[in-house]
N, C-alpha and C. Protein backbone atom coordinates (compact mmCIF):
# COMPACT_ATOMS: atom_id res chain seq x y z
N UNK A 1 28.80 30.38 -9.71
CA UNK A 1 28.28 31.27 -8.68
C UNK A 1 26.79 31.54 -8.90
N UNK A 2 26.46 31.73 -10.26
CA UNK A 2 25.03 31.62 -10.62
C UNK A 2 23.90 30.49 -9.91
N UNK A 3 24.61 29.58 -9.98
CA UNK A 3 23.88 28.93 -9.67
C UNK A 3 23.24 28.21 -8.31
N UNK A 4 24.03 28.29 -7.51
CA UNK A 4 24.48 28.69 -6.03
C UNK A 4 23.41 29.89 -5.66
N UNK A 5 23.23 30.78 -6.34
CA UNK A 5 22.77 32.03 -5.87
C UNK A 5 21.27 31.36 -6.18
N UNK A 6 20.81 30.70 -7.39
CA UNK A 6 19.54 30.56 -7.57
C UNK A 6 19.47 29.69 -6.76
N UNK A 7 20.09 28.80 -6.31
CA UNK A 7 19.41 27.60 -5.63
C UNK A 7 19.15 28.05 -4.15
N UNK A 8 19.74 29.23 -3.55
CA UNK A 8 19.67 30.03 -2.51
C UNK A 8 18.31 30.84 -2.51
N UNK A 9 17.84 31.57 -3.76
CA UNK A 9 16.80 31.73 -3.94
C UNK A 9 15.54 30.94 -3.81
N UNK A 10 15.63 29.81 -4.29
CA UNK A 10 14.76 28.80 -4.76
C UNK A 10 14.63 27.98 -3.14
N UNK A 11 15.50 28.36 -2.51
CA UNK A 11 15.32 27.94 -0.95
C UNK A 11 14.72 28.66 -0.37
N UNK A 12 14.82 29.82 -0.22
CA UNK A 12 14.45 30.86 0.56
C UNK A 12 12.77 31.47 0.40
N UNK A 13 12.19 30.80 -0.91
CA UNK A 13 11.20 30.98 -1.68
C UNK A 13 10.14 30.03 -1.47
N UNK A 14 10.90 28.66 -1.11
CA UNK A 14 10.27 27.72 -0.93
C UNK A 14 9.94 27.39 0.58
N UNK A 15 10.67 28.43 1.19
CA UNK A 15 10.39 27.98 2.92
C UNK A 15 9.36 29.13 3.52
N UNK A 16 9.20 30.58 2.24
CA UNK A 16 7.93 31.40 2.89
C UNK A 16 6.84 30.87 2.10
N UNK A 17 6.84 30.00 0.92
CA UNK A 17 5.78 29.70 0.25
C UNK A 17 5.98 27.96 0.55
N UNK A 18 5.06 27.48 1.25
CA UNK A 18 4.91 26.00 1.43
C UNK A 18 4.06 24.99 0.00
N UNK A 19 3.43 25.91 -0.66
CA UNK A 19 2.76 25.36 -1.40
C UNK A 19 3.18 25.09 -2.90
N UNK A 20 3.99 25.81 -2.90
CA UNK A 20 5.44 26.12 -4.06
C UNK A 20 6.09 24.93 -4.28
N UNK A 21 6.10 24.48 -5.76
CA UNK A 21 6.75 23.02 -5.93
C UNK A 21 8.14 22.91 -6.15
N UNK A 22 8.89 23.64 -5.31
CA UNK A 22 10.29 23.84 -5.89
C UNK A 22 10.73 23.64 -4.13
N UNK A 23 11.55 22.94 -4.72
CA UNK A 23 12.43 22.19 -3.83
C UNK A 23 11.41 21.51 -2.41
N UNK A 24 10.57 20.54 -2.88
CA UNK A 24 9.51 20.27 -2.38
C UNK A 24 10.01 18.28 -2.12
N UNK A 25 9.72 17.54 -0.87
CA UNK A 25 9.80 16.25 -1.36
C UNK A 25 8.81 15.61 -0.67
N UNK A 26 8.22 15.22 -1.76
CA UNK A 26 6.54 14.98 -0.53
C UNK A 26 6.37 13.30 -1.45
N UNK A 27 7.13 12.27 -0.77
CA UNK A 27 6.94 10.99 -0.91
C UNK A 27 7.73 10.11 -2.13
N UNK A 28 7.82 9.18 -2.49
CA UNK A 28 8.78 8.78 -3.42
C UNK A 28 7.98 7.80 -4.42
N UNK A 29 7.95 7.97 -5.32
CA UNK A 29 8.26 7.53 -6.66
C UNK A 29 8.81 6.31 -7.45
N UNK A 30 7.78 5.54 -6.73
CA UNK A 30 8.48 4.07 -7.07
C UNK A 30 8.15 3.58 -9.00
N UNK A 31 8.55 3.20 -9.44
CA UNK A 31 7.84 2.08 -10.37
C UNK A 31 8.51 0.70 -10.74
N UNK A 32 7.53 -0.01 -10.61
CA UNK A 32 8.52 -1.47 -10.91
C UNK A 32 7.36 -2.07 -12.36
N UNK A 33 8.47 -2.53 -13.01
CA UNK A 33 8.01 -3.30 -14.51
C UNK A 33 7.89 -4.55 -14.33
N UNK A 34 6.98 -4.94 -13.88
CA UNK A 34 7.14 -6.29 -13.57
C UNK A 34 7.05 -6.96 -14.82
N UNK A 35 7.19 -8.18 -15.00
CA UNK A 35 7.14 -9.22 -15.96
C UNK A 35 5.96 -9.95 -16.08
N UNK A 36 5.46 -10.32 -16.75
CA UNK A 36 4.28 -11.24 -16.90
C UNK A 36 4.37 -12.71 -16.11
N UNK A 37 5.45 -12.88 -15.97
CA UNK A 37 5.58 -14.02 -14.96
C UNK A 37 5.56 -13.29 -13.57
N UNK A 38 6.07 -12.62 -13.46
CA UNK A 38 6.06 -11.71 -12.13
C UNK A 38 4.73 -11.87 -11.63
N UNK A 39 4.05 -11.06 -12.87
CA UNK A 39 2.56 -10.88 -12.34
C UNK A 39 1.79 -12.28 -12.06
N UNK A 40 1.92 -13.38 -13.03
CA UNK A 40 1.59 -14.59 -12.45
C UNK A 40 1.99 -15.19 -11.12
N UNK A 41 2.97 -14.93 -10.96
CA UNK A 41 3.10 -15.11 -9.41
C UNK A 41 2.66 -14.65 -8.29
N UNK A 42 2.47 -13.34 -8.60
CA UNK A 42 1.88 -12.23 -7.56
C UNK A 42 0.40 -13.23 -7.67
N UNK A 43 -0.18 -13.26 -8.79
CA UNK A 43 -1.97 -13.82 -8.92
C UNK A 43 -2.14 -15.36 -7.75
N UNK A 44 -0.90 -16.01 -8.28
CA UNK A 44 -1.01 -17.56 -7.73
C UNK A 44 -1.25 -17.49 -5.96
N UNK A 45 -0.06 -16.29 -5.59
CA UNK A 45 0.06 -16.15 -4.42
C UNK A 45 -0.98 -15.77 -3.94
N UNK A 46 -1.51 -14.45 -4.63
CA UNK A 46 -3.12 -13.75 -4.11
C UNK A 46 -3.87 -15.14 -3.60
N UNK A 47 -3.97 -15.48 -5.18
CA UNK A 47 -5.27 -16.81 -5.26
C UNK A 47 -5.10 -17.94 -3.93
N UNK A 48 -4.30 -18.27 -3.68
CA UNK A 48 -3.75 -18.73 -2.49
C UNK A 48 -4.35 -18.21 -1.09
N UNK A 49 -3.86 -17.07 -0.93
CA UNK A 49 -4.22 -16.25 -0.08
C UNK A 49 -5.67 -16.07 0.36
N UNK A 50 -6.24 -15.94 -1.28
CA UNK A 50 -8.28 -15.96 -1.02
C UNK A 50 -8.45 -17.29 -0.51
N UNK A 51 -8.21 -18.47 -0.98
CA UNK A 51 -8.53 -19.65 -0.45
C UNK A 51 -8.36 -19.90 0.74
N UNK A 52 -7.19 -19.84 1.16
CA UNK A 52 -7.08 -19.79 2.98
C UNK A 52 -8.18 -18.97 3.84
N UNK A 53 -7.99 -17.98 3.25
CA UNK A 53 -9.09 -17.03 4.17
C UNK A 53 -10.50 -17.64 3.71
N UNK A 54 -11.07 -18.11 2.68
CA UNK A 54 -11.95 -18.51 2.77
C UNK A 54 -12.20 -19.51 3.26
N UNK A 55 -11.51 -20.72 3.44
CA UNK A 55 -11.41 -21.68 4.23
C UNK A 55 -11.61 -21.58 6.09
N UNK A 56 -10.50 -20.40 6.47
CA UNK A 56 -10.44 -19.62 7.50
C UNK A 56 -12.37 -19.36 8.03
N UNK A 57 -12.84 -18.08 6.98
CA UNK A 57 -14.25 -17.81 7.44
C UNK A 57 -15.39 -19.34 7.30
N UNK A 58 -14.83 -20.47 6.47
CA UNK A 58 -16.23 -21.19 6.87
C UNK A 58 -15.71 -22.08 7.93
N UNK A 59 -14.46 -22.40 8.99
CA UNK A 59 -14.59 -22.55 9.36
C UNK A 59 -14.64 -21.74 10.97
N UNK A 60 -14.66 -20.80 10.72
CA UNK A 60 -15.43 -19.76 11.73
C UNK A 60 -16.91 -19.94 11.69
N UNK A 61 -17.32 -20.00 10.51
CA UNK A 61 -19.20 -19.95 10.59
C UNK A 61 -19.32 -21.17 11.06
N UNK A 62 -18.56 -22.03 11.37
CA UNK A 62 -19.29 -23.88 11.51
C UNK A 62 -18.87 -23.16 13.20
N UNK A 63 -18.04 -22.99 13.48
CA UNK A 63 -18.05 -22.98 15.34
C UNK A 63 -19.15 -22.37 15.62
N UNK A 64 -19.43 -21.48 14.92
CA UNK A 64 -20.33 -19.77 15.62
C UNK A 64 -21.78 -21.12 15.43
N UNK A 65 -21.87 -22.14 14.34
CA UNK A 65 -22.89 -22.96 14.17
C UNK A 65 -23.15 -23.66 15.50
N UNK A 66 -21.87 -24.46 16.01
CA UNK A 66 -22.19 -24.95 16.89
C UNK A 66 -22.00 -24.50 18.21
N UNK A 67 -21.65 -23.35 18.08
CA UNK A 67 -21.90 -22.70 19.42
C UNK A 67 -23.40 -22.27 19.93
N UNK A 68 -24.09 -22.34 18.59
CA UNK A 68 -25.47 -21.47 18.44
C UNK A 68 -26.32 -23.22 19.02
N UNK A 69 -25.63 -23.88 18.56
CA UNK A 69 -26.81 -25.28 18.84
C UNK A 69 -26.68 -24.68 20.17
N UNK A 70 -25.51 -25.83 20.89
CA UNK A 70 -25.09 -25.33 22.03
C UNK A 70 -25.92 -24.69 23.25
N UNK A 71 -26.19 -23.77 22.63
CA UNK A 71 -26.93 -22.51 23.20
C UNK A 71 -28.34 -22.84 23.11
N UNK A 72 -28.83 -23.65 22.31
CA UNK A 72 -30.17 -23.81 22.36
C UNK A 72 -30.68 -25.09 22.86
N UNK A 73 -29.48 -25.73 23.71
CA UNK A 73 -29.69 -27.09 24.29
C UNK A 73 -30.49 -26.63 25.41
């Protein structure tokens, strides 16, 4: 019954005081342990990822190139 009663308290406490860390759930709490291979994979994939996009922007700068001739015909 004790305890029931505090947790009734601890409600009632926490809904005129918003700033009060009791019985509060403001987002979750992840953690993951990854593995050292884990993390190598995550890198390979990144590294991957930069290359495309860099590939991606030069060949954006070669159109914007020849759009610019183009333009000055």
């Amino acid at each position: 019954m004790l305890l029931n009663e505090t947790k009734s308290l601890q409600s009632k406490h926490a809904g005129k005081h918003k700033s009060q860390a009791i019985n509060t759930d403001n987002g979750s709490a992840l953690m993951n342990f990854n593995t050292v291979d884990d993390c190598r994979r995550e890198l390979t994939a990144a590294n991957n990822t930069i290359e495309l996009l860099r590939s991606q922007l030069h060949d954006k700068e070669r159109i914007i190139q020849l759009l610019e001739m183009q333009l000055q015909k």
